[in-house]
PDB file of N, CA and C in Angstrom:
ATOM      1  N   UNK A   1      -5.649 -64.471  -1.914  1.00  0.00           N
ATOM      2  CA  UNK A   1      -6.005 -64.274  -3.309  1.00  0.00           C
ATOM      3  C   UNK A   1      -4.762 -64.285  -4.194  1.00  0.00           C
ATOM      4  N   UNK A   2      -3.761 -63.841  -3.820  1.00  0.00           N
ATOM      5  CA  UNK A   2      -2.719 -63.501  -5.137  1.00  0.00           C
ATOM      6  C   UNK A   2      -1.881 -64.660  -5.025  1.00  0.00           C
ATOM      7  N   UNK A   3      -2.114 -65.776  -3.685  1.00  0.00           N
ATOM      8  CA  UNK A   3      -1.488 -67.418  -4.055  1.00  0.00           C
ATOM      9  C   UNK A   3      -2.463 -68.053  -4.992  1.00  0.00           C
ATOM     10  N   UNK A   4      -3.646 -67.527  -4.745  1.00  0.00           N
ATOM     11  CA  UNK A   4      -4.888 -68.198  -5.937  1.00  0.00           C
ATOM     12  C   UNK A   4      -4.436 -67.721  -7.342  1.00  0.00           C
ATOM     13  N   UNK A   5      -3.618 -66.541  -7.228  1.00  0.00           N
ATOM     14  CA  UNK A   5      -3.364 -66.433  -8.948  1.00  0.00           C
ATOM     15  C   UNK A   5      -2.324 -66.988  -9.473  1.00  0.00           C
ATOM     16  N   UNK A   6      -1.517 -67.025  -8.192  1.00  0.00           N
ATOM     17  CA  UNK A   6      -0.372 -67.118  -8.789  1.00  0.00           C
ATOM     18  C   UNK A   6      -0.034 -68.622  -9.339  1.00  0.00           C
ATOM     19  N   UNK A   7      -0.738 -69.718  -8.413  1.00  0.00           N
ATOM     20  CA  UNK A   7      -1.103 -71.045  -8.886  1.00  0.00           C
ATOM     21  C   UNK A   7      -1.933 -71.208  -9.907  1.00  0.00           C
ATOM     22  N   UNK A   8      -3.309 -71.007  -9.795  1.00  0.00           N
ATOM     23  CA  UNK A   8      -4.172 -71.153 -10.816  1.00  0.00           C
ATOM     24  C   UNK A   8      -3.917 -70.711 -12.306  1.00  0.00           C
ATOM     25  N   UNK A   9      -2.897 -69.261 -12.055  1.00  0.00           N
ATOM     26  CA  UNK A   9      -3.119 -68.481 -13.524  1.00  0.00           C
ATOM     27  C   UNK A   9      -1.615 -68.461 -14.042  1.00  0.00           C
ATOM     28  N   UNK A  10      -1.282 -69.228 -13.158  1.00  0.00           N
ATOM     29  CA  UNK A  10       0.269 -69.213 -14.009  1.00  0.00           C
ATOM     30  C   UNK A  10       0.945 -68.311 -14.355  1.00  0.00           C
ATOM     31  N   UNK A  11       1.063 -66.803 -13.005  1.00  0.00           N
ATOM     32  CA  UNK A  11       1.766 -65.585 -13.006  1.00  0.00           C
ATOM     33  C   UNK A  11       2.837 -65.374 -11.708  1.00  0.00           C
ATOM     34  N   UNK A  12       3.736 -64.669 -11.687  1.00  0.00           N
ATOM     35  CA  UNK A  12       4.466 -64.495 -10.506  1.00  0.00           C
ATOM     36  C   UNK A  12       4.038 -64.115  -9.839  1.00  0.00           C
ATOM     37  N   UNK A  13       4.336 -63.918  -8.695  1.00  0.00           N
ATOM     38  CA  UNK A  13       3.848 -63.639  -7.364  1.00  0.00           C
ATOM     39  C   UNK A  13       3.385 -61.978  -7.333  1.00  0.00           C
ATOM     40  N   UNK A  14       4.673 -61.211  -7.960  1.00  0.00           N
ATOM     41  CA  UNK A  14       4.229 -59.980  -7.868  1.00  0.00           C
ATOM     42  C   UNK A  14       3.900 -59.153  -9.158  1.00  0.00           C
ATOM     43  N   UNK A  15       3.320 -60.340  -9.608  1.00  0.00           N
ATOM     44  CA  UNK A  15       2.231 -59.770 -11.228  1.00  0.00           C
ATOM     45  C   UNK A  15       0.394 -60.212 -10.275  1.00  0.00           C
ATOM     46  N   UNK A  16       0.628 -61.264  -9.580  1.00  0.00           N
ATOM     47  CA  UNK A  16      -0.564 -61.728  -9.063  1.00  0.00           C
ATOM     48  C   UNK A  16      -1.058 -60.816  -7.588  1.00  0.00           C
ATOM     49  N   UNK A  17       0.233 -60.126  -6.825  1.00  0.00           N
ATOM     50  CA  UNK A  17      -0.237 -58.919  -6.325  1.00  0.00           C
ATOM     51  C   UNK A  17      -0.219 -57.858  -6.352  1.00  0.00           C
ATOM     52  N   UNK A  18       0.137 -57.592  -7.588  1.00  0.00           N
ATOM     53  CA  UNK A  18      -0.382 -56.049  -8.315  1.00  0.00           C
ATOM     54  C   UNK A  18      -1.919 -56.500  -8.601  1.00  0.00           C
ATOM     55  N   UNK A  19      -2.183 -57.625  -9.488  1.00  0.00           N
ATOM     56  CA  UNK A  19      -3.502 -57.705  -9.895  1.00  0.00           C
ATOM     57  C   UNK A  19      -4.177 -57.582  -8.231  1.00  0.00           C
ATOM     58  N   UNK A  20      -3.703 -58.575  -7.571  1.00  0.00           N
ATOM     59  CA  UNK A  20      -4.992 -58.023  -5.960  1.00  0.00           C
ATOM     60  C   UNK A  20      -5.196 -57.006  -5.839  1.00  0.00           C
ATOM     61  N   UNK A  21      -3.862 -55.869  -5.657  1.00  0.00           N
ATOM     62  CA  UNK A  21      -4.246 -54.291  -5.466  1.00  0.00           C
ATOM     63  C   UNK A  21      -5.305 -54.073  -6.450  1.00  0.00           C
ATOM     64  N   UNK A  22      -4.914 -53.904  -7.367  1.00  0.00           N
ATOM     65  CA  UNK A  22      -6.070 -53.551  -8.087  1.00  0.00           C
ATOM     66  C   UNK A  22      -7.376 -53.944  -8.272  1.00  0.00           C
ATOM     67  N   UNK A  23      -7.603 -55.091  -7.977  1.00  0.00           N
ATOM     68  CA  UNK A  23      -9.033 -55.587  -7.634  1.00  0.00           C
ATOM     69  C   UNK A  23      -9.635 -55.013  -6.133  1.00  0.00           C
ATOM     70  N   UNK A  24      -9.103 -54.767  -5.194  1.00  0.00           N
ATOM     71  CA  UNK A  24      -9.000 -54.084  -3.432  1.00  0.00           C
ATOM     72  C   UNK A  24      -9.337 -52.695  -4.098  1.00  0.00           C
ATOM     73  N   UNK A  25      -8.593 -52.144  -4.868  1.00  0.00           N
ATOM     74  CA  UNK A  25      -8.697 -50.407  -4.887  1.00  0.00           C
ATOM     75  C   UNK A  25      -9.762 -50.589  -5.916  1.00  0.00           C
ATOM     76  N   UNK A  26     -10.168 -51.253  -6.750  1.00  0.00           N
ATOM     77  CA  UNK A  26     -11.475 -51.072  -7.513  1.00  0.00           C
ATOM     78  C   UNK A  26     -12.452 -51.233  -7.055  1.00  0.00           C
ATOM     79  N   UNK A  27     -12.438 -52.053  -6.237  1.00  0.00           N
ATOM     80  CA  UNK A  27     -13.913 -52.075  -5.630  1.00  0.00           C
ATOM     81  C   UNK A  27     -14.135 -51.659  -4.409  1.00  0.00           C
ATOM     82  N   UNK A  28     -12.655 -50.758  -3.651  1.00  0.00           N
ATOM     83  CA  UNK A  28     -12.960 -50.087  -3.165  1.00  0.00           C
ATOM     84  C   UNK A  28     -13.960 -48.727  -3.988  1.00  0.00           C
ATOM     85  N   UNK A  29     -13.216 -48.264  -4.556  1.00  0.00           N
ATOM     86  CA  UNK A  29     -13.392 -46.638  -5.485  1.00  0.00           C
ATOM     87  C   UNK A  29     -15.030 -47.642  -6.264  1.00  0.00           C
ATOM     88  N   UNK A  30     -15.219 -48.343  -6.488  1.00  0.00           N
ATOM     89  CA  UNK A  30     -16.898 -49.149  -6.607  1.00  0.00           C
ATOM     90  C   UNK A  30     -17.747 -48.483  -5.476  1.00  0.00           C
ATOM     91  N   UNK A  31     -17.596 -49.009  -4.047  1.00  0.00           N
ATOM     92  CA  UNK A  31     -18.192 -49.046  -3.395  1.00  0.00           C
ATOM     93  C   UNK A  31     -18.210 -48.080  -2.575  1.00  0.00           C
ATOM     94  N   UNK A  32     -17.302 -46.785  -3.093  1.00  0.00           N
ATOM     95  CA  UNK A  32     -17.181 -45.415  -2.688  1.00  0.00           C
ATOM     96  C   UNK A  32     -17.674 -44.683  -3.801  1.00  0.00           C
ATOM     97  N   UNK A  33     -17.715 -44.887  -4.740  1.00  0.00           N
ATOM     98  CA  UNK A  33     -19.192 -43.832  -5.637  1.00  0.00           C
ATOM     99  C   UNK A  33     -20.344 -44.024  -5.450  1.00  0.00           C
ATOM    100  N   UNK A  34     -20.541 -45.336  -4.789  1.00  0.00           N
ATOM    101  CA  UNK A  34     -21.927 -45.589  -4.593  1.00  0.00           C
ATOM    102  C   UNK A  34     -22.751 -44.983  -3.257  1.00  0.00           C
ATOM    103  N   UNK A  35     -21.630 -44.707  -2.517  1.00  0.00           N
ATOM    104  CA  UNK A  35     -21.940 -44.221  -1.074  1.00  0.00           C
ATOM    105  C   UNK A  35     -21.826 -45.478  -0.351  1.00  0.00           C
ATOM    106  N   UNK A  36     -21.274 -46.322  -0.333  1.00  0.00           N
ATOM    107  CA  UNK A  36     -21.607 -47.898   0.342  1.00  0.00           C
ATOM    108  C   UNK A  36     -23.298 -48.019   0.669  1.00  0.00           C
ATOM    109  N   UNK A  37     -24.526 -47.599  -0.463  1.00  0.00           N
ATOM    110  CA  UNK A  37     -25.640 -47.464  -0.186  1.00  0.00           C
ATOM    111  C   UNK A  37     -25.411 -49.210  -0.724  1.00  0.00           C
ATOM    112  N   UNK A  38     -26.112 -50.167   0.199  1.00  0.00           N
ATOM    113  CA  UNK A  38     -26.728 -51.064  -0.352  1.00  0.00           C
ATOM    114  C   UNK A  38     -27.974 -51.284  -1.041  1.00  0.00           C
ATOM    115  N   UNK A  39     -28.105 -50.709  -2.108  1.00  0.00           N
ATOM    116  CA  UNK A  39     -29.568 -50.720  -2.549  1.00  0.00           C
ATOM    117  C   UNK A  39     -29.706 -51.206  -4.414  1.00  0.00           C
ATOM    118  N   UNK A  40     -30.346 -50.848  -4.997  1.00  0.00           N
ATOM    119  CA  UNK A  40     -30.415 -51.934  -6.069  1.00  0.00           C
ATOM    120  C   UNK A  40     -29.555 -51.274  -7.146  1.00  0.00           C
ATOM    121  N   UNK A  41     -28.688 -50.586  -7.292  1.00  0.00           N
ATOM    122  CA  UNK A  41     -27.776 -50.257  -7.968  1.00  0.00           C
ATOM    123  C   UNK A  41     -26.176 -50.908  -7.876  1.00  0.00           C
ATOM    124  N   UNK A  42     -26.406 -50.827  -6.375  1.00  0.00           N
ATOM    125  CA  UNK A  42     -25.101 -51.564  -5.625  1.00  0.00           C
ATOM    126  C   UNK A  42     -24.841 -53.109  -5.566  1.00  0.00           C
ATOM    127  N   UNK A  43     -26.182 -53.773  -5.506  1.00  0.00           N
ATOM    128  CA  UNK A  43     -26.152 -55.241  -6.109  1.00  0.00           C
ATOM    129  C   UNK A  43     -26.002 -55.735  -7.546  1.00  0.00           C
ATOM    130  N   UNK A  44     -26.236 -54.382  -8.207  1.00  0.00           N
ATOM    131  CA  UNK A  44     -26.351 -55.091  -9.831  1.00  0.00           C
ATOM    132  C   UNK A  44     -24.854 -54.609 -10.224  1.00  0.00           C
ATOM    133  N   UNK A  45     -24.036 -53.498  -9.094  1.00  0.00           N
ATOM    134  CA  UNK A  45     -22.667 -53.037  -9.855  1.00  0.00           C
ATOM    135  C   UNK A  45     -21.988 -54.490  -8.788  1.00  0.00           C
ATOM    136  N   UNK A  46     -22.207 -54.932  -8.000  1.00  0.00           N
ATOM    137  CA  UNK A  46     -21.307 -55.835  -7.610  1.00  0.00           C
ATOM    138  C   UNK A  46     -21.219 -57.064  -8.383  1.00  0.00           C
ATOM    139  N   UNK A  47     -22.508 -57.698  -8.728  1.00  0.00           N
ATOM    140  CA  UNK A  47     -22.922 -58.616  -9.604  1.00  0.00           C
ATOM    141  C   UNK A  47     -21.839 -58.349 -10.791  1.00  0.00           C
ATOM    142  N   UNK A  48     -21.890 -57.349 -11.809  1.00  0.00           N
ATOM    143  CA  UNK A  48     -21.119 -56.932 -12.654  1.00  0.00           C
ATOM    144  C   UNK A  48     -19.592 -56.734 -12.568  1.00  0.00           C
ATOM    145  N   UNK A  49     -19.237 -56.631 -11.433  1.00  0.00           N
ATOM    146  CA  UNK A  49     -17.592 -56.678 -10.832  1.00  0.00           C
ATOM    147  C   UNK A  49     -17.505 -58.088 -10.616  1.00  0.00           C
ATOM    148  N   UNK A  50     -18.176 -59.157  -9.946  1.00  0.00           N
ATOM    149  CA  UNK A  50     -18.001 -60.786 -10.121  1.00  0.00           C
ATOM    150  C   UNK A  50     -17.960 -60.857 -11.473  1.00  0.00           C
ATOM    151  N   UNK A  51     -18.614 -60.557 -12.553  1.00  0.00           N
ATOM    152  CA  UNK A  51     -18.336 -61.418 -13.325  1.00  0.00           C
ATOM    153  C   UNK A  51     -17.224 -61.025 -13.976  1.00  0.00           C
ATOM    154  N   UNK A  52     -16.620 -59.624 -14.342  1.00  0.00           N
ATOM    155  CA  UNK A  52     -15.509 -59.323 -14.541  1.00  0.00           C
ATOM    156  C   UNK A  52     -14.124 -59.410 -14.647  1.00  0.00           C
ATOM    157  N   UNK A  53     -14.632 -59.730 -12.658  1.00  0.00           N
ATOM    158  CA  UNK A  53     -13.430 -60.567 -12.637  1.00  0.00           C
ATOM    159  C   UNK A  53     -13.400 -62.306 -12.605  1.00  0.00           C
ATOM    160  N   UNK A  54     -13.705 -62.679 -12.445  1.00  0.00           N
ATOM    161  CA  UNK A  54     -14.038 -64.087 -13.392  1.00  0.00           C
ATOM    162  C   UNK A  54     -13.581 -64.025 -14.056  1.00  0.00           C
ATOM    163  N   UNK A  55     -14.479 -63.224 -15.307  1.00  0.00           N
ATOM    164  CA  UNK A  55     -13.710 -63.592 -16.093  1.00  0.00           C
ATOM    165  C   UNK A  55     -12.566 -63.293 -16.861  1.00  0.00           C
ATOM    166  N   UNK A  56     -11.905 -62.701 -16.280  1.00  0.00           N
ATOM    167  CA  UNK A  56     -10.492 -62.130 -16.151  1.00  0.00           C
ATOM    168  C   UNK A  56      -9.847 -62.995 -15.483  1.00  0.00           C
ATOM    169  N   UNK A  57     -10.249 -63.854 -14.650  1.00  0.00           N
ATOM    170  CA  UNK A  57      -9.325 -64.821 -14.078  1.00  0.00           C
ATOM    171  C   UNK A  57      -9.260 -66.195 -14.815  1.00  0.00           C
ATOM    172  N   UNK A  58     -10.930 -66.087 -15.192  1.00  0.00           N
ATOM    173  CA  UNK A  58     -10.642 -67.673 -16.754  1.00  0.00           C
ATOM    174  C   UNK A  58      -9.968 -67.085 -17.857  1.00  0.00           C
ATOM    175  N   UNK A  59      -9.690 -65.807 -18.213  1.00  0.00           N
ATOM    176  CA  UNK A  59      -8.687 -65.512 -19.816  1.00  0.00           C
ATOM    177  C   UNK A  59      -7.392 -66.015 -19.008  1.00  0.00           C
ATOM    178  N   UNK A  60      -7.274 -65.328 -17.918  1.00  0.00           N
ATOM    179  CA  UNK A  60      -5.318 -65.811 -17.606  1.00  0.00           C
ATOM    180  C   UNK A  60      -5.313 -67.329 -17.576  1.00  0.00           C
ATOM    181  N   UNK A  61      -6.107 -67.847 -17.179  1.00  0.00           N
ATOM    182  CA  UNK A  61      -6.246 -69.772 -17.016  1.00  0.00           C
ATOM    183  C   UNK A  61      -6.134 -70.254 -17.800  1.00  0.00           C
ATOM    184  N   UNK A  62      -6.752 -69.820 -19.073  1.00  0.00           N
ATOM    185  CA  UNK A  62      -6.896 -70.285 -20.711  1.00  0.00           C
ATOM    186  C   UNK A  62      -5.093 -69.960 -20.891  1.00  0.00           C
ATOM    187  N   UNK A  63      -4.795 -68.477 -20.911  1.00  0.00           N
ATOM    188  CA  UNK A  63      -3.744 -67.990 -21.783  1.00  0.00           C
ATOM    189  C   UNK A  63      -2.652 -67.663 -20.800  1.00  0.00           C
ATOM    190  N   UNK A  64      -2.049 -68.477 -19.577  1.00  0.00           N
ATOM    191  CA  UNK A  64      -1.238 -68.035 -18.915  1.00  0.00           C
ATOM    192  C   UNK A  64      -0.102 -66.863 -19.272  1.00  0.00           C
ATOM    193  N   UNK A  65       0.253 -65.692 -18.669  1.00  0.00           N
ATOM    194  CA  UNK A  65       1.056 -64.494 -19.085  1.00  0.00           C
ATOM    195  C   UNK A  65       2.151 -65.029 -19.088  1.00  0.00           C
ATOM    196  N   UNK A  66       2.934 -65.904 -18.016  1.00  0.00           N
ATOM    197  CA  UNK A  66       3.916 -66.774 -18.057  1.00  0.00           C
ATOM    198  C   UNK A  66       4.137 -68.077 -18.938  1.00  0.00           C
TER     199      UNK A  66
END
């Protein structure tokens, strides 16, 4: 993932794996309030974390930080 940013989004290496940590520990601490219950709360908060980050990864694509 953080060679996917670091190519795609036009950031250094260790701007693109700080952003991984933080996507890893968010959806860890996601999928630890939820209880890792898979049930219909947990599909609609994951659903909502894809698109998030999406689209957080098309703003850096548009507006490279570098």
């Amino acid at each position: 993932m953080s060679v996917y940013l670091t190519d795609r989004c036009g950031i250094g290496p260790d701007q693109a794996d700080k952003l991984f940590m933080m996507i890893v520990f968010g959806l860890f601490y996601l999928n630890q309030s939820l209880k890792w219950n898979k049930d219909d709360d947990w599909y609609e908060m994951q659903f909502l974390a894809a698109r998030f980050l999406f689209g957080g990864i098309a703003a850096l694509v548009k507006n490279p930080l570098c």
